[in-house]
Protein backbone atom coordinates (compact mmCIF):
# COMPACT_ATOMS: atom_id res chain seq x y z
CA UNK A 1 0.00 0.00 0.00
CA UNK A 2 1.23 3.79 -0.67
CA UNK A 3 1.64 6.67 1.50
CA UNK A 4 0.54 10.25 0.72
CA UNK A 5 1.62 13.29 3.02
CA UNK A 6 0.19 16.68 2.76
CA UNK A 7 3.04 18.26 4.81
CA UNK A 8 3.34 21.77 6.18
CA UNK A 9 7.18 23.53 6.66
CA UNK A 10 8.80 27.16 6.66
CA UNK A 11 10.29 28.86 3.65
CA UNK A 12 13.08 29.64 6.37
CA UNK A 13 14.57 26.27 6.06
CA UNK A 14 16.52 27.23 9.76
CA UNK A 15 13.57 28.43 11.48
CA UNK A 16 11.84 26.79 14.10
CA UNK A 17 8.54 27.67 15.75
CA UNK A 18 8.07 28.51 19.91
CA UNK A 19 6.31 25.40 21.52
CA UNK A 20 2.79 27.01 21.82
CA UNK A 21 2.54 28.26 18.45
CA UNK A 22 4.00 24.77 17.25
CA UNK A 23 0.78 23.33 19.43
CA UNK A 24 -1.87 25.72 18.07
CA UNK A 25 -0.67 25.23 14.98
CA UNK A 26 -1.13 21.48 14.96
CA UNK A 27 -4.85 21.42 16.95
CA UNK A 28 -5.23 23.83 13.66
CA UNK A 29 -4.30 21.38 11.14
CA UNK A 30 -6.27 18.60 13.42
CA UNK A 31 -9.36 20.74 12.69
CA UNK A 32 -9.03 21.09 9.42
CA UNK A 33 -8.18 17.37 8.79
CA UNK A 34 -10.92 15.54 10.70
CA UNK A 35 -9.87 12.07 11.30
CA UNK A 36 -12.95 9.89 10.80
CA UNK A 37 -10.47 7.25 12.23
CA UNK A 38 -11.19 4.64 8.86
CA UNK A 39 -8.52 5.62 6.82
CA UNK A 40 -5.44 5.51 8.57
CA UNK A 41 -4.86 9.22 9.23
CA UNK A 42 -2.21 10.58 11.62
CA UNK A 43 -1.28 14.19 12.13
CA UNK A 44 2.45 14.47 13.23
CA UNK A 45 4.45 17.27 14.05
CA UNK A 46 8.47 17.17 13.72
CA UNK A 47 11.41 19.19 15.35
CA UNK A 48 14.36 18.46 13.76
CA UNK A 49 18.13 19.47 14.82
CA UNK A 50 19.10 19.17 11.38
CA UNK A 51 18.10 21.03 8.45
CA UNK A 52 15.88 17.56 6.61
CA UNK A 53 14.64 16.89 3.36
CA UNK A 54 11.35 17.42 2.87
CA UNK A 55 10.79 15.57 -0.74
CA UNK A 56 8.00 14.70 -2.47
CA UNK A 57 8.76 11.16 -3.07
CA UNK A 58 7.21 9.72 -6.35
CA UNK A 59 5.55 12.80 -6.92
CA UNK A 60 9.07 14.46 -8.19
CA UNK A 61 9.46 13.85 -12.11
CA UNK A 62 12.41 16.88 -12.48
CA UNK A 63 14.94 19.00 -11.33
CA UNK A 64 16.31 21.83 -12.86
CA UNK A 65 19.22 24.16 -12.16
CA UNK A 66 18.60 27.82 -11.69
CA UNK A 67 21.78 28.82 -13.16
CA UNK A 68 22.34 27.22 -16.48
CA UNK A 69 18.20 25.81 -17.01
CA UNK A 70 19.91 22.44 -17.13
CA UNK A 71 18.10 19.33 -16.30
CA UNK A 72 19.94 17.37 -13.07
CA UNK A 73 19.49 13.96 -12.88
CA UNK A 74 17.20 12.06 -10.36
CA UNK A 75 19.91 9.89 -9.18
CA UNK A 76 22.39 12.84 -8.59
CA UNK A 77 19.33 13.83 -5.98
CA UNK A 78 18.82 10.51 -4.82
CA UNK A 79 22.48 9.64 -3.99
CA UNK A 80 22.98 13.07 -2.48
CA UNK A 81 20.00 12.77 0.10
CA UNK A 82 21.47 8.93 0.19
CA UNK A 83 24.56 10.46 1.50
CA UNK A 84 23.50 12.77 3.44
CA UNK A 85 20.52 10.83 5.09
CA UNK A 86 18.68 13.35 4.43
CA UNK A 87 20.05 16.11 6.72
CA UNK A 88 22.35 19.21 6.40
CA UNK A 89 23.67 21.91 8.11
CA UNK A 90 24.08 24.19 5.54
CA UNK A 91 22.06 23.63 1.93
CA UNK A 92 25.22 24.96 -0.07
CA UNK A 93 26.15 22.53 -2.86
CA UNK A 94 27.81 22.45 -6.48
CA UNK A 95 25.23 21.31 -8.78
CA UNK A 96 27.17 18.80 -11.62
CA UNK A 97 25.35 20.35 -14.69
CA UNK A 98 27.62 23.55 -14.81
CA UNK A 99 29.30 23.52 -11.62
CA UNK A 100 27.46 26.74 -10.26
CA UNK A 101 27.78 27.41 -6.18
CA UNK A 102 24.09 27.15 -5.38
CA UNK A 103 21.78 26.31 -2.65
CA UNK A 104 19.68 23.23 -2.69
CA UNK A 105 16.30 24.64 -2.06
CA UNK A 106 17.05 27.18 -5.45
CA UNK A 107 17.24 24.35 -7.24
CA UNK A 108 13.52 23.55 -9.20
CA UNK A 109 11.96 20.64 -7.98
CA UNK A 110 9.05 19.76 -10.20
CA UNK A 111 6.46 18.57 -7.96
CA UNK A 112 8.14 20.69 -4.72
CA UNK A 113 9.90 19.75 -2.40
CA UNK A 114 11.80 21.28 0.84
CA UNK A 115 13.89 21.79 3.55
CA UNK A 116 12.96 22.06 6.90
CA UNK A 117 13.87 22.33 10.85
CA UNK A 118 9.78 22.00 11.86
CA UNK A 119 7.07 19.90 10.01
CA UNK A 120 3.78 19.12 10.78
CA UNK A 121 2.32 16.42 8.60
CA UNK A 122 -0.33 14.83 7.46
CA UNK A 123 -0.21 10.90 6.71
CA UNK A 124 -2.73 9.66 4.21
CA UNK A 125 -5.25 13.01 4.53
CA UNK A 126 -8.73 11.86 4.94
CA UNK A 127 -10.50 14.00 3.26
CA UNK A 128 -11.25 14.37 -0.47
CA UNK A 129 -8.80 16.94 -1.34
CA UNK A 130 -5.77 16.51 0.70
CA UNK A 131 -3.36 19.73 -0.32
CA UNK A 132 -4.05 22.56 2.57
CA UNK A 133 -5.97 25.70 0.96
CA UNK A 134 -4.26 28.97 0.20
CA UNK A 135 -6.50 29.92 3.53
CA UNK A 136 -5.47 26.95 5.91
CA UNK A 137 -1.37 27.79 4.86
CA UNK A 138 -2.37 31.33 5.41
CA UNK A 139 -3.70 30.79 9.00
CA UNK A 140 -0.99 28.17 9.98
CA UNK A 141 1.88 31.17 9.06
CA UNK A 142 -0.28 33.31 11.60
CA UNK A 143 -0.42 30.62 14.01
CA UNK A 144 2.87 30.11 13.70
CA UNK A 145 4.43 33.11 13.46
CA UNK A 146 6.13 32.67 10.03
CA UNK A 147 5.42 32.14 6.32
CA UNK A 148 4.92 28.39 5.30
CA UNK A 149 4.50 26.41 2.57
CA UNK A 150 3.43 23.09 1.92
CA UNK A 151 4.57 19.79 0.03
CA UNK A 152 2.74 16.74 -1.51
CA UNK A 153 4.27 13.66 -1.26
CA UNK A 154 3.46 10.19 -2.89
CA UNK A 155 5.50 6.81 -1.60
């Protein structure tokens, strides 16, 4: 069986939330995402002491490079976050299509993905459309104190 996550992280990749607004945040997103409690639904909410990966799994088809427009290949990613296990402490990197200095969350994910210290997710959403509304990520970034954005992922 697959896994979908409609997650929810800063655009600060460094940032971190106080504890309350962390827990207002997530009785939000528990709201929003009623758990009829048939479909497997769990609400989580992450601190992590490294900057993580926050990928969309099968939904990512392409990356490009913001520098040169060049394609980089999938299993460049996929060894890199191999690597890495998925956490850094700084997102600097030198891409291989033209060497270019850049920062990992410049490069284009298609299908998004992210980097993040705090996540709050949501495993297998129960309702029909599971992507938070411009509203909902607009309230959470009040709630917790900082702009968000979210990212779909398919395993």
């Amino acid at each position: 069986m697959s896994d979908s996550y409609a997650s929810v992280i800063p655009t600060d990749p460094s940032w971190q939330p106080e504890g309350e607004a962390a827990e207002s945040a997530e009785d939000y997103v528990r709201s929003v995402f009623p758990d009829p409690g048939t479909t497997g639904q769990e609400i989580t909410t992450e601190f992590y002491d490294r900057i993580t990966v926050v990928d969309a799994g099968e939904n990512l088809s392409r990356i490009t490079c913001p520098s040169c427009g060049a394609d980089i290949p999938l299993e460049w990613w996929a060894e890199l976050a191999e690597e890495s296990e998925g956490e850094f402490d700084d997102l600097g990197i030198v891409v291989p299509c033209c060497n270019a200095h850049l920062r990992l969350d410049t490069l284009g994910f298609d299908w998004p993905c992210g980097f993040a210290r705090f996540e709050i997710a949501v495993l297998n959403p129960a309702r029909e459309d599971a992507r938070f509304t411009e509203d909902e990520l607009t309230e959470l970034a009040i709630l917790l104190g900082h702009p968000v954005k979210q990212i779909l992922t398919h395993l």
